[in-house]
PDB file of N, CA and C in Angstrom:
ATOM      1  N   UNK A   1     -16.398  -3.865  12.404  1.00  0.00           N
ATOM      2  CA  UNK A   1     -15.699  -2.891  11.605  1.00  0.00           C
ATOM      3  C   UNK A   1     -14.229  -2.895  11.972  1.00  0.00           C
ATOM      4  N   UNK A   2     -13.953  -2.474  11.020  1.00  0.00           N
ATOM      5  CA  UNK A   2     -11.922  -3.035  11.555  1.00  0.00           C
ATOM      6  C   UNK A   2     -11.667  -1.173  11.269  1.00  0.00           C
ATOM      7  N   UNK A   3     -10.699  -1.334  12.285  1.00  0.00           N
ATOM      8  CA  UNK A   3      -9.678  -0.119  12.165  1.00  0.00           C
ATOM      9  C   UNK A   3      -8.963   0.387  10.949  1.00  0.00           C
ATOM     10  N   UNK A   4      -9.207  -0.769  10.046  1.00  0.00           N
ATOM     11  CA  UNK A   4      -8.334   0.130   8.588  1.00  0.00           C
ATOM     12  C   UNK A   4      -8.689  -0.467   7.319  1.00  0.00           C
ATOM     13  N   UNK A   5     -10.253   0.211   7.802  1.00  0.00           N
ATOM     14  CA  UNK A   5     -11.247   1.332   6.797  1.00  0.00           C
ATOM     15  C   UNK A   5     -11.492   2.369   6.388  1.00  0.00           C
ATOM     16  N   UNK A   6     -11.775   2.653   5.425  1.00  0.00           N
ATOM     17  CA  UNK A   6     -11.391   4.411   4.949  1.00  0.00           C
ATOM     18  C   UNK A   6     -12.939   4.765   6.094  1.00  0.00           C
ATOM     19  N   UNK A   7     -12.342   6.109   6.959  1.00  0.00           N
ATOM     20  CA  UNK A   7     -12.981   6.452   7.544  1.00  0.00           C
ATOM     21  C   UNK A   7     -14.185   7.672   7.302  1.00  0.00           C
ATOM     22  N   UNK A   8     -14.820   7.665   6.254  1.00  0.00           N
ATOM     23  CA  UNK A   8     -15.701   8.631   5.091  1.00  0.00           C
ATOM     24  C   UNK A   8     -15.107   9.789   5.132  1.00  0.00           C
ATOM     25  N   UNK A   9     -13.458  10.455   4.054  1.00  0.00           N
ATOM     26  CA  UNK A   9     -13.296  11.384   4.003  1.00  0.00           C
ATOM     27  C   UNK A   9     -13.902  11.785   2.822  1.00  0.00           C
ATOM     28  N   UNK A  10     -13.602  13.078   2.896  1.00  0.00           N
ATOM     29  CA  UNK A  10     -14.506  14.119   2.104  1.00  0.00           C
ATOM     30  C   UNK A  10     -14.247  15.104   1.325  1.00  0.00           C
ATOM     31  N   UNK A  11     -14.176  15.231   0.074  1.00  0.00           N
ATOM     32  CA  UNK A  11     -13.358  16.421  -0.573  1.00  0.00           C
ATOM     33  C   UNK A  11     -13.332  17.598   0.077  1.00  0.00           C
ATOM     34  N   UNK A  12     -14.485  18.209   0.692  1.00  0.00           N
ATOM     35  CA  UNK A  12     -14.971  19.218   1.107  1.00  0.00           C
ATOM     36  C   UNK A  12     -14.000  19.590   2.700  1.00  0.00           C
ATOM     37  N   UNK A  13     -13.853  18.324   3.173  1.00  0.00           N
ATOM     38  CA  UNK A  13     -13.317  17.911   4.551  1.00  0.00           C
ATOM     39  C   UNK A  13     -11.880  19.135   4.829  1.00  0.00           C
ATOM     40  N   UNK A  14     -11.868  20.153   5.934  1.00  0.00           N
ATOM     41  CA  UNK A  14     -10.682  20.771   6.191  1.00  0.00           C
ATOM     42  C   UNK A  14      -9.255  20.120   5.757  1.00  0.00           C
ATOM     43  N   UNK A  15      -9.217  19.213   5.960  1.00  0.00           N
ATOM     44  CA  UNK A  15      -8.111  18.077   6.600  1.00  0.00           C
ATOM     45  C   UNK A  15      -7.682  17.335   5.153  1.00  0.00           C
ATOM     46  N   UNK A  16      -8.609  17.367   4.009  1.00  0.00           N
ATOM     47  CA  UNK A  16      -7.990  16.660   2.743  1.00  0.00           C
ATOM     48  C   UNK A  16      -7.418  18.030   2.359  1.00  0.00           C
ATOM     49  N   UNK A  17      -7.825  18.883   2.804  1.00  0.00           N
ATOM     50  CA  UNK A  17      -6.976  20.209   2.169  1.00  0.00           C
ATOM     51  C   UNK A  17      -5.748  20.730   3.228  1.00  0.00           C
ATOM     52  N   UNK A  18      -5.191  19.731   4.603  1.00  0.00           N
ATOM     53  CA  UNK A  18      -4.496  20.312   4.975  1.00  0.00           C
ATOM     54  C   UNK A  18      -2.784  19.938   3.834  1.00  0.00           C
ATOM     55  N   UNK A  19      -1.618  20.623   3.936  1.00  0.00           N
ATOM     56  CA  UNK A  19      -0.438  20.286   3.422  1.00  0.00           C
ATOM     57  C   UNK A  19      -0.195  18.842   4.013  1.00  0.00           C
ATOM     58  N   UNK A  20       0.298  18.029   3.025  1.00  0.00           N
ATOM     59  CA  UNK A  20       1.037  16.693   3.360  1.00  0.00           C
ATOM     60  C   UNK A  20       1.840  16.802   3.927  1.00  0.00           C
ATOM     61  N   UNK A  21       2.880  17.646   4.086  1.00  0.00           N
ATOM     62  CA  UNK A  21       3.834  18.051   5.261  1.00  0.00           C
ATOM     63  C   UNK A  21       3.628  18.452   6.191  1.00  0.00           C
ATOM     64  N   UNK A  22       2.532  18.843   6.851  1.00  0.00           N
ATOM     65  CA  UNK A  22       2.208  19.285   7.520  1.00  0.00           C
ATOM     66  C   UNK A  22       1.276  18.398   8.636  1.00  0.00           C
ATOM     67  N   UNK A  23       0.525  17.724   7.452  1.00  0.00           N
ATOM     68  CA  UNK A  23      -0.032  16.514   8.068  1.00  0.00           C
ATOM     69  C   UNK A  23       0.884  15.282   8.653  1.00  0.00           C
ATOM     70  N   UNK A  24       1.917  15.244   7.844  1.00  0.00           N
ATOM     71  CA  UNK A  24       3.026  14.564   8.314  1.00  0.00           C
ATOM     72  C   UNK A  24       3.901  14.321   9.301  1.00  0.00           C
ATOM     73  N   UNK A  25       4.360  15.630   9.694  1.00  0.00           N
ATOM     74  CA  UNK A  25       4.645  16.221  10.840  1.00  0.00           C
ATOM     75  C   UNK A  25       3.948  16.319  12.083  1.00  0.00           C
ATOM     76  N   UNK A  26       2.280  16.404  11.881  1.00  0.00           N
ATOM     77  CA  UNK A  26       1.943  15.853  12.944  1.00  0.00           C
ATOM     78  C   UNK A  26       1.705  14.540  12.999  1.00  0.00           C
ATOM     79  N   UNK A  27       1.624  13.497  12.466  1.00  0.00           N
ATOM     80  CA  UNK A  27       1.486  11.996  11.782  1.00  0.00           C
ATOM     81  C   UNK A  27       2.993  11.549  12.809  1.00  0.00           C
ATOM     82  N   UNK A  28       4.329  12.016  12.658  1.00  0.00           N
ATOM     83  CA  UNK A  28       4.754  12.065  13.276  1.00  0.00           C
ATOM     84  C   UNK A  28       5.085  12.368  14.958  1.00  0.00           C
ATOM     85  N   UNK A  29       4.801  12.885  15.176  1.00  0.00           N
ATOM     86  CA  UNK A  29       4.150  13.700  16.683  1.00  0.00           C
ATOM     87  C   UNK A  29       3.644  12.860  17.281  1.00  0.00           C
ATOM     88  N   UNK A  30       2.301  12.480  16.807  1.00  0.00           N
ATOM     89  CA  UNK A  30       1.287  11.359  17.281  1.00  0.00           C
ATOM     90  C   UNK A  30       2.620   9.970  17.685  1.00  0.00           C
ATOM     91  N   UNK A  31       3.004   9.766  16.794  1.00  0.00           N
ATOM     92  CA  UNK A  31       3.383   8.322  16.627  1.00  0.00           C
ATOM     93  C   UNK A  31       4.959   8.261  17.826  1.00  0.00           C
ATOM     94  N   UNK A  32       5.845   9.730  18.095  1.00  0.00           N
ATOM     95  CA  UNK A  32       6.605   9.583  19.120  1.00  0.00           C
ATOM     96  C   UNK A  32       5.552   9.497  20.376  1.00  0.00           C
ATOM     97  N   UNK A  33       4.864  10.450  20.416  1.00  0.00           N
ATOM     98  CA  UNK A  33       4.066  10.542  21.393  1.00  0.00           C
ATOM     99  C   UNK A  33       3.738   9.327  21.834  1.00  0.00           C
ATOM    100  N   UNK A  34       3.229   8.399  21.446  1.00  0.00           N
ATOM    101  CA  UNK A  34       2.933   6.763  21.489  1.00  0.00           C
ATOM    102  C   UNK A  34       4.071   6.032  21.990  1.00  0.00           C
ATOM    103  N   UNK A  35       5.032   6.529  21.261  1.00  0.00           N
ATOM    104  CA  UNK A  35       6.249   5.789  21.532  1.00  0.00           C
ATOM    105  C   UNK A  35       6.770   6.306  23.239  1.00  0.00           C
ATOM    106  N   UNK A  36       6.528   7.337  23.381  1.00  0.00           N
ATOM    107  CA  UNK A  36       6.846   7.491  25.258  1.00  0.00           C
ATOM    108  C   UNK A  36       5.682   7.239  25.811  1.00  0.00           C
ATOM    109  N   UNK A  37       4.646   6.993  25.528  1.00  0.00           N
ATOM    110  CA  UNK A  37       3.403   6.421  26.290  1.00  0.00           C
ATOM    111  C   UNK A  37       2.997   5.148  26.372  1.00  0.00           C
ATOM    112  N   UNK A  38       4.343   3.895  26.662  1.00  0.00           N
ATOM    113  CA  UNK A  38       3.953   2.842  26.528  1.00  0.00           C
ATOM    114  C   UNK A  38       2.633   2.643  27.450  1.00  0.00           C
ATOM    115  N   UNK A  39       2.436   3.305  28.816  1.00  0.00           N
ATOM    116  CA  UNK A  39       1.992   3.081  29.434  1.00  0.00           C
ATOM    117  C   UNK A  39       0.136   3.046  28.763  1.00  0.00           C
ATOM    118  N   UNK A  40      -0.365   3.761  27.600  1.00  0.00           N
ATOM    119  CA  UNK A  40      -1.242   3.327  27.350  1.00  0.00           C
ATOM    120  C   UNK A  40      -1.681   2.661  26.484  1.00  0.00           C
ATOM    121  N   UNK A  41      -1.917   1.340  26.424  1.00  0.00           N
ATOM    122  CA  UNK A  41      -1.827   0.294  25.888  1.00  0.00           C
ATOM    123  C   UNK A  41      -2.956   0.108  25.058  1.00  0.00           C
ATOM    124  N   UNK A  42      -2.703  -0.869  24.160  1.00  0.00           N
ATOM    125  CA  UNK A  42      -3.061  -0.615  22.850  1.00  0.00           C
ATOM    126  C   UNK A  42      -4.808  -1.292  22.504  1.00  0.00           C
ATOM    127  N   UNK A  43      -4.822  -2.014  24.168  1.00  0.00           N
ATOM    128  CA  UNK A  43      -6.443  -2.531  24.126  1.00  0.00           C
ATOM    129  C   UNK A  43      -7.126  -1.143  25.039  1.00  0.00           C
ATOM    130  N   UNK A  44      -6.544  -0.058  25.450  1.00  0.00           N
ATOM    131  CA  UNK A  44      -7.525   0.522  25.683  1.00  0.00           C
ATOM    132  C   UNK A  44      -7.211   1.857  24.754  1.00  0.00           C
ATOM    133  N   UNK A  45      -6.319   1.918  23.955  1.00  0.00           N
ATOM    134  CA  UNK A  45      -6.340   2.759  22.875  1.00  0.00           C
ATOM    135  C   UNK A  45      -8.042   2.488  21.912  1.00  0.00           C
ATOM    136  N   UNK A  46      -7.897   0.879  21.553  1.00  0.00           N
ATOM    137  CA  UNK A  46      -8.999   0.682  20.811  1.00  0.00           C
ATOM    138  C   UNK A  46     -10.444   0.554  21.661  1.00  0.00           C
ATOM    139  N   UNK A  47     -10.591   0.361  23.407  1.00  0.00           N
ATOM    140  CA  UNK A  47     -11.734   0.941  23.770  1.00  0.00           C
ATOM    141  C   UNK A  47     -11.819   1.859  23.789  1.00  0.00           C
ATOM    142  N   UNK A  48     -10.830   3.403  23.611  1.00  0.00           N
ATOM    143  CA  UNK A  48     -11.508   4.357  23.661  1.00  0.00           C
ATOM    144  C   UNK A  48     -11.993   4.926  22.623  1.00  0.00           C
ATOM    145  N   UNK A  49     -10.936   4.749  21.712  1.00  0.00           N
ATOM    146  CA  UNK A  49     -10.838   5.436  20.256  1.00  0.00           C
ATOM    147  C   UNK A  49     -11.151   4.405  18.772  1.00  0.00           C
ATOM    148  N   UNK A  50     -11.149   3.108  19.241  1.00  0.00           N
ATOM    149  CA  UNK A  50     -11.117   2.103  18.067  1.00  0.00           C
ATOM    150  C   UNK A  50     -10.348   2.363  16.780  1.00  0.00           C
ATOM    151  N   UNK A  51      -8.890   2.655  17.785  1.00  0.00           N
ATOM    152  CA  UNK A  51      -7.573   2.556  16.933  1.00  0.00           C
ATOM    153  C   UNK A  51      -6.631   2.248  17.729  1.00  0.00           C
ATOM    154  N   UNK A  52      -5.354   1.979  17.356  1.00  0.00           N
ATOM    155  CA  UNK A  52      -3.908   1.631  18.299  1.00  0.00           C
ATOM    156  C   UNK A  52      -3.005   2.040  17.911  1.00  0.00           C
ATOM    157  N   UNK A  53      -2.096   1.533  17.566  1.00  0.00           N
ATOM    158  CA  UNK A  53      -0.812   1.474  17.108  1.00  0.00           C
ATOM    159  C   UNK A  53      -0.541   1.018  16.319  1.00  0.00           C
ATOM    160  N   UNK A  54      -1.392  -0.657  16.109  1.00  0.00           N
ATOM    161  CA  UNK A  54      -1.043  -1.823  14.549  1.00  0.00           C
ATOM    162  C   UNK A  54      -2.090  -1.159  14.328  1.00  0.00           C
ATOM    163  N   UNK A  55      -2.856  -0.736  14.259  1.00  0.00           N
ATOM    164  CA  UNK A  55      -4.047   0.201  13.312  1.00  0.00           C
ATOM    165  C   UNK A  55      -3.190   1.146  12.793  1.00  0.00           C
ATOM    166  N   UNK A  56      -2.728   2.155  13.228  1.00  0.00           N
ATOM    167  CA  UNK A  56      -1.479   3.261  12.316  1.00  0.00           C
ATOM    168  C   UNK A  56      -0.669   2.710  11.786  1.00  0.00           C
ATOM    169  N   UNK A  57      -0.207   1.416  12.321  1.00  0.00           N
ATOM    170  CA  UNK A  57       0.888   0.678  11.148  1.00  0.00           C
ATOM    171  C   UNK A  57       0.381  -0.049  10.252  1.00  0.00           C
ATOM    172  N   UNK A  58      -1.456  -0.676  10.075  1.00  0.00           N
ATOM    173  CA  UNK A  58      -1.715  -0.961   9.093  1.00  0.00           C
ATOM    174  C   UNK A  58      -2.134   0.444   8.034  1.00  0.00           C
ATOM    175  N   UNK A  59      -2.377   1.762   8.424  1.00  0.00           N
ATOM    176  CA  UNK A  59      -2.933   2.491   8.046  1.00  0.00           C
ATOM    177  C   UNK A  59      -1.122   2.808   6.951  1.00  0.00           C
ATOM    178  N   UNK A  60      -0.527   2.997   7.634  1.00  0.00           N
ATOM    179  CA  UNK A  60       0.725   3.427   6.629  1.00  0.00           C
ATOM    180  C   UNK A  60       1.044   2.462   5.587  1.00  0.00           C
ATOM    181  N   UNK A  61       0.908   1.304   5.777  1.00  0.00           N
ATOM    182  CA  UNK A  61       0.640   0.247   4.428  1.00  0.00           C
ATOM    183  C   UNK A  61      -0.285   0.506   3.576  1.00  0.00           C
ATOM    184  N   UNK A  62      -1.417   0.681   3.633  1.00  0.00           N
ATOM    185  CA  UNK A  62      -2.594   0.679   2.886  1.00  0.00           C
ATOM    186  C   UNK A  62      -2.330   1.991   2.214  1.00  0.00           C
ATOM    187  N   UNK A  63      -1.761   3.039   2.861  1.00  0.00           N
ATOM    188  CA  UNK A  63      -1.277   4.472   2.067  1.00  0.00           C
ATOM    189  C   UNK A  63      -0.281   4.006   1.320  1.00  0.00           C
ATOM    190  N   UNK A  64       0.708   3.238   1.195  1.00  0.00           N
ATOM    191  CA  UNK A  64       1.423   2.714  -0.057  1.00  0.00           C
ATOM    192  C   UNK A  64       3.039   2.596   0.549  1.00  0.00           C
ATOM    193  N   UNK A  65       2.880   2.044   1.814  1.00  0.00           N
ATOM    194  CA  UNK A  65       4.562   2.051   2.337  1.00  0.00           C
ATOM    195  C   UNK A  65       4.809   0.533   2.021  1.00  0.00           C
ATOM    196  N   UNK A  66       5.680   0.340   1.542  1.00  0.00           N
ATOM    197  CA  UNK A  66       6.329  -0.721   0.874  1.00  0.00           C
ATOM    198  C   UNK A  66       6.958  -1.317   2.161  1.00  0.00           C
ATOM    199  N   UNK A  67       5.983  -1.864   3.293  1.00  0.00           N
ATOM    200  CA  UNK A  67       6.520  -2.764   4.301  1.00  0.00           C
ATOM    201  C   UNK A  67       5.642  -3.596   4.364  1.00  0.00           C
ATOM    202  N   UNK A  68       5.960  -5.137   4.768  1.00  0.00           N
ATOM    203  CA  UNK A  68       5.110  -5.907   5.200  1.00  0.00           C
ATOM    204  C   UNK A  68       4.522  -5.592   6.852  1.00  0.00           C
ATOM    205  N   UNK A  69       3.552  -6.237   7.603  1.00  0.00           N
ATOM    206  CA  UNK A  69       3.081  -5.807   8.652  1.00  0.00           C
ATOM    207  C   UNK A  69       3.653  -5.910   9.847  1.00  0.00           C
ATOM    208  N   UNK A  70       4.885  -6.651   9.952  1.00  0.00           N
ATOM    209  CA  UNK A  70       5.539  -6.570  10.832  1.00  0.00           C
ATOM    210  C   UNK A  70       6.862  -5.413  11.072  1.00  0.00           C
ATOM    211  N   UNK A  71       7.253  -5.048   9.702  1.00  0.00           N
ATOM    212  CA  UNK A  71       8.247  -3.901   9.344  1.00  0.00           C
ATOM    213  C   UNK A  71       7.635  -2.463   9.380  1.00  0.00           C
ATOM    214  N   UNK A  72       6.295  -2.232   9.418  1.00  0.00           N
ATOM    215  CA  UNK A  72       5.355  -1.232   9.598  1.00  0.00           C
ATOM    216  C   UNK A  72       5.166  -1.267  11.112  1.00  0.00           C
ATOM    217  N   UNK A  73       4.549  -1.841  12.181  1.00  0.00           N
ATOM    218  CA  UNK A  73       4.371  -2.045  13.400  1.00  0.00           C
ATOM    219  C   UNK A  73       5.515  -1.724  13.960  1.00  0.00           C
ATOM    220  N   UNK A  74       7.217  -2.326  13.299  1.00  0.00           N
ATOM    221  CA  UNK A  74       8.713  -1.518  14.260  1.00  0.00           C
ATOM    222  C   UNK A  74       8.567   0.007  14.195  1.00  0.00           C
ATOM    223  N   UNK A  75       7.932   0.251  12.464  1.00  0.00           N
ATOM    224  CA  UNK A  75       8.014   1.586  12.513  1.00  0.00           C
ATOM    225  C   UNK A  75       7.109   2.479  13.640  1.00  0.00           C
ATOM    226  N   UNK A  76       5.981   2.010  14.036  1.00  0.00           N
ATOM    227  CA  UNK A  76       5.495   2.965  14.663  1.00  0.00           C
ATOM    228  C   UNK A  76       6.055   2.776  16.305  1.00  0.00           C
ATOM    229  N   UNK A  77       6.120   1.726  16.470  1.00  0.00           N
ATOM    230  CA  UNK A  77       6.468   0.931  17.883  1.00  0.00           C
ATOM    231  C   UNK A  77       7.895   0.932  18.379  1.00  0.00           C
ATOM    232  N   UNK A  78       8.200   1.863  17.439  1.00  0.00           N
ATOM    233  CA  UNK A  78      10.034   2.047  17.605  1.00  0.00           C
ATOM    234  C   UNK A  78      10.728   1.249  17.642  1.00  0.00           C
ATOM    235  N   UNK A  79      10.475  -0.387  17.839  1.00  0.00           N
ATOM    236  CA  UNK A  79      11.087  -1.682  17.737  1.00  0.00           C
ATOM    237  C   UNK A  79      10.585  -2.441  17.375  1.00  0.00           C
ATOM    238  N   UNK A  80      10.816  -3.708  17.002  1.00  0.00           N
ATOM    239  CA  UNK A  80       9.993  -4.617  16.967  1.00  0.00           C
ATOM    240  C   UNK A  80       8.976  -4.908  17.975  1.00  0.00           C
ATOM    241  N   UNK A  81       7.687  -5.500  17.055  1.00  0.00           N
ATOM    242  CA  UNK A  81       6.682  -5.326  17.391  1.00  0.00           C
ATOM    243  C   UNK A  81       6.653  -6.743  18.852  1.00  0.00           C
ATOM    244  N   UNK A  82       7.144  -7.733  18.874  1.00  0.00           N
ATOM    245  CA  UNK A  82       7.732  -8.958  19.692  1.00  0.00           C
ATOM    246  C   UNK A  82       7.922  -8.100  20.987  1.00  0.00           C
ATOM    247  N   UNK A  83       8.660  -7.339  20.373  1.00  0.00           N
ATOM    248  CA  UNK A  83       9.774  -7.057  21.778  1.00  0.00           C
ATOM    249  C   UNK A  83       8.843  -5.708  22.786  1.00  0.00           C
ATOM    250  N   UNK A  84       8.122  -4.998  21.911  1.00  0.00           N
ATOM    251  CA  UNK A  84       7.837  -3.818  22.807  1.00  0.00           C
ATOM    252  C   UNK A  84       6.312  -4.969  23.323  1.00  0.00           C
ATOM    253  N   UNK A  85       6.056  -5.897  22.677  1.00  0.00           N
ATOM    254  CA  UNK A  85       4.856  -6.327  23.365  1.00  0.00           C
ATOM    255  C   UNK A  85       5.570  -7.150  25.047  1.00  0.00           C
ATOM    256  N   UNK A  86       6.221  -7.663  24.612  1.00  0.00           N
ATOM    257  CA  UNK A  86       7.555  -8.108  25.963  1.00  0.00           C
ATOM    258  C   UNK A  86       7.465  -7.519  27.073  1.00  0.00           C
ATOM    259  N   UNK A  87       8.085  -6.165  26.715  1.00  0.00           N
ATOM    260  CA  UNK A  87       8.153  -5.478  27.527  1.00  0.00           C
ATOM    261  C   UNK A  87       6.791  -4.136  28.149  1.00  0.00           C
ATOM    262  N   UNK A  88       6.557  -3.971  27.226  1.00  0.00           N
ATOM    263  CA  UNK A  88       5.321  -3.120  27.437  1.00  0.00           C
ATOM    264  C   UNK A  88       3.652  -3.662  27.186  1.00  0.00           C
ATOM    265  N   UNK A  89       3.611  -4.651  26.664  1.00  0.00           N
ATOM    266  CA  UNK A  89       1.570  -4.956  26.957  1.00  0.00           C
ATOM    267  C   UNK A  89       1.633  -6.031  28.045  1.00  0.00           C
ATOM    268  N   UNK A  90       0.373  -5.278  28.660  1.00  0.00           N
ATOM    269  CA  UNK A  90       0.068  -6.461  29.557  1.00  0.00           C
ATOM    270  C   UNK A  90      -1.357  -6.784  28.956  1.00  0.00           C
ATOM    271  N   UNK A  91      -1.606  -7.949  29.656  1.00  0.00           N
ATOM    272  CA  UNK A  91      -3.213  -9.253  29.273  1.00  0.00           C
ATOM    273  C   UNK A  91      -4.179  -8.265  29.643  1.00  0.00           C
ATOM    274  N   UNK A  92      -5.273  -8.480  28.506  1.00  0.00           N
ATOM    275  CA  UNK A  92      -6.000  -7.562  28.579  1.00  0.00           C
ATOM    276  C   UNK A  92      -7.314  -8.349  29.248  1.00  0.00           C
ATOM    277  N   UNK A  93      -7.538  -7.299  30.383  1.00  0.00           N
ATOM    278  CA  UNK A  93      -8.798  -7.625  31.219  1.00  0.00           C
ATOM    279  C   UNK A  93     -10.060  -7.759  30.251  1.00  0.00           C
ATOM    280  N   UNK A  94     -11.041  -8.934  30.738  1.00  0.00           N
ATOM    281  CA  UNK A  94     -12.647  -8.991  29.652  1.00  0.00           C
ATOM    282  C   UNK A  94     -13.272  -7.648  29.624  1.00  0.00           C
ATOM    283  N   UNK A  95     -12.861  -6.754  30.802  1.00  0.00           N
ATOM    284  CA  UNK A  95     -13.719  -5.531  30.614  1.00  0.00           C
ATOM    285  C   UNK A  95     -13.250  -4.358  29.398  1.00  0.00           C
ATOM    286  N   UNK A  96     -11.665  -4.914  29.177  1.00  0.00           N
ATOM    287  CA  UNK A  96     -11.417  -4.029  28.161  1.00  0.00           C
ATOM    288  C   UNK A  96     -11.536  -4.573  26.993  1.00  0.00           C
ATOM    289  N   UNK A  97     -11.704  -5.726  26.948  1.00  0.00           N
ATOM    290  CA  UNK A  97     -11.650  -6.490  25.678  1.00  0.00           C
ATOM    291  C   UNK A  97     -13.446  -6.348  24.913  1.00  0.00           C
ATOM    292  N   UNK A  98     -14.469  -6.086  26.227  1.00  0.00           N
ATOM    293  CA  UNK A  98     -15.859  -6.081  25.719  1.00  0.00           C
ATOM    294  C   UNK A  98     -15.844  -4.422  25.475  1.00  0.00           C
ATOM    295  N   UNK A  99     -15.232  -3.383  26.577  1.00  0.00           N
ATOM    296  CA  UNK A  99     -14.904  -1.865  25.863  1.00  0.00           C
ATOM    297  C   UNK A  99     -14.855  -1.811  24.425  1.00  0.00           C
ATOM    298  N   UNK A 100     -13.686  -2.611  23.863  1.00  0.00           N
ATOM    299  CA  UNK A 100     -13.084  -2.908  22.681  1.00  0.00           C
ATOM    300  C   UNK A 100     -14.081  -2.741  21.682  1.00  0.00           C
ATOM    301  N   UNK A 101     -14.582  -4.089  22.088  1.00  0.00           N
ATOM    302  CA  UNK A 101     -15.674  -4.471  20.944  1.00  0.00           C
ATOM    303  C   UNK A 101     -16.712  -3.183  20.862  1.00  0.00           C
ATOM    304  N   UNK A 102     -17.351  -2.880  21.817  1.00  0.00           N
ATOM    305  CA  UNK A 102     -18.453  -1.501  21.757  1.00  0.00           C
ATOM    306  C   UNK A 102     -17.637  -0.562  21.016  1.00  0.00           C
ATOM    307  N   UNK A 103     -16.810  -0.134  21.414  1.00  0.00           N
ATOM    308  CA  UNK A 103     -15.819   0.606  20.529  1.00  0.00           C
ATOM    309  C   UNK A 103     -15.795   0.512  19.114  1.00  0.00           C
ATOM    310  N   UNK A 104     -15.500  -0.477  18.480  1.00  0.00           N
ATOM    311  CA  UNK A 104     -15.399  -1.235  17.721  1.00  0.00           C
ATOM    312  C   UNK A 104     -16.634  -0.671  16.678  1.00  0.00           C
ATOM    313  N   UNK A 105     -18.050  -0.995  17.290  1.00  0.00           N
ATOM    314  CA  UNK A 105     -19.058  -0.862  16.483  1.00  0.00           C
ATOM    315  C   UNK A 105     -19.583   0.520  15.988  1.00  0.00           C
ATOM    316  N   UNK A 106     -18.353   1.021  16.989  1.00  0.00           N
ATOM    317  CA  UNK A 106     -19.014   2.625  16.728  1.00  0.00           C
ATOM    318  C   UNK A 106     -17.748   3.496  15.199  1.00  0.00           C
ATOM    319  N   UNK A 107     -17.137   2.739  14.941  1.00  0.00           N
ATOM    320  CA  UNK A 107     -16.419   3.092  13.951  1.00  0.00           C
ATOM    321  C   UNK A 107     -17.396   3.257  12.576  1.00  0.00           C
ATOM    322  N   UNK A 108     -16.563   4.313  11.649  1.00  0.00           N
ATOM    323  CA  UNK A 108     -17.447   4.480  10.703  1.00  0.00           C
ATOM    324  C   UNK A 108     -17.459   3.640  10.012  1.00  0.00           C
ATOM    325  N   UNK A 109     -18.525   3.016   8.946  1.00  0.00           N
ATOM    326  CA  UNK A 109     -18.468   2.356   7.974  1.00  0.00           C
ATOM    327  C   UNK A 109     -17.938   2.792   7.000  1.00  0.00           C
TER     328      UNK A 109
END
């Protein structure tokens, strides 16, 4: 299952009825927040949660942002996506990479 799949929302769902601005604003939040937390990196973002960072930057494409996937990824990553991997990811150990995958399967269809 990949990270950017509609995750079964729901008319009924709190959250399709929250304000777009509002949702936005925290959409924002999240995404500085990320941005001062290089320190948690984006293979154990997806063992814990089976999402990251290029998961929110594919997620803002697929909502209709007129970037290709590398101009989406600066956006969330505050720079290019090259450069913060440079400086901020390190090689991801097999134990996080098999996390990953379990992770992975537990996403919704």
């Amino acid at each position: 299952m990949s990270c950017s799949e509609n995750t079964n929302a729901a008319a009924h769902d709190a959250l399709e009825a929250l304000d777009d601005a509002i949702a936005a604003a925290a959409f924002r939040r999240l995404v500085r927040h990320l941005r001062h937390r290089h320190d948690a990196q984006n293979i154990e973002l997806m063992g814990l949660a089976g999402f990251c960072r290029n998961c929110l930057a594919d997620w803002i494409v697929d909502a209709g942002a007129e970037l290709d996937k590398e101009a989406a990824r600066a956006v969330i990553h505050g720079m290019a996506s090259t450069e913060w991997k440079a400086r901020f990811q390190s090689a991801a150990t097999p134990e996080q990479l098999e996390l990953m995958a379990e992770s992975m399967k537990r996403n919704p269809a």
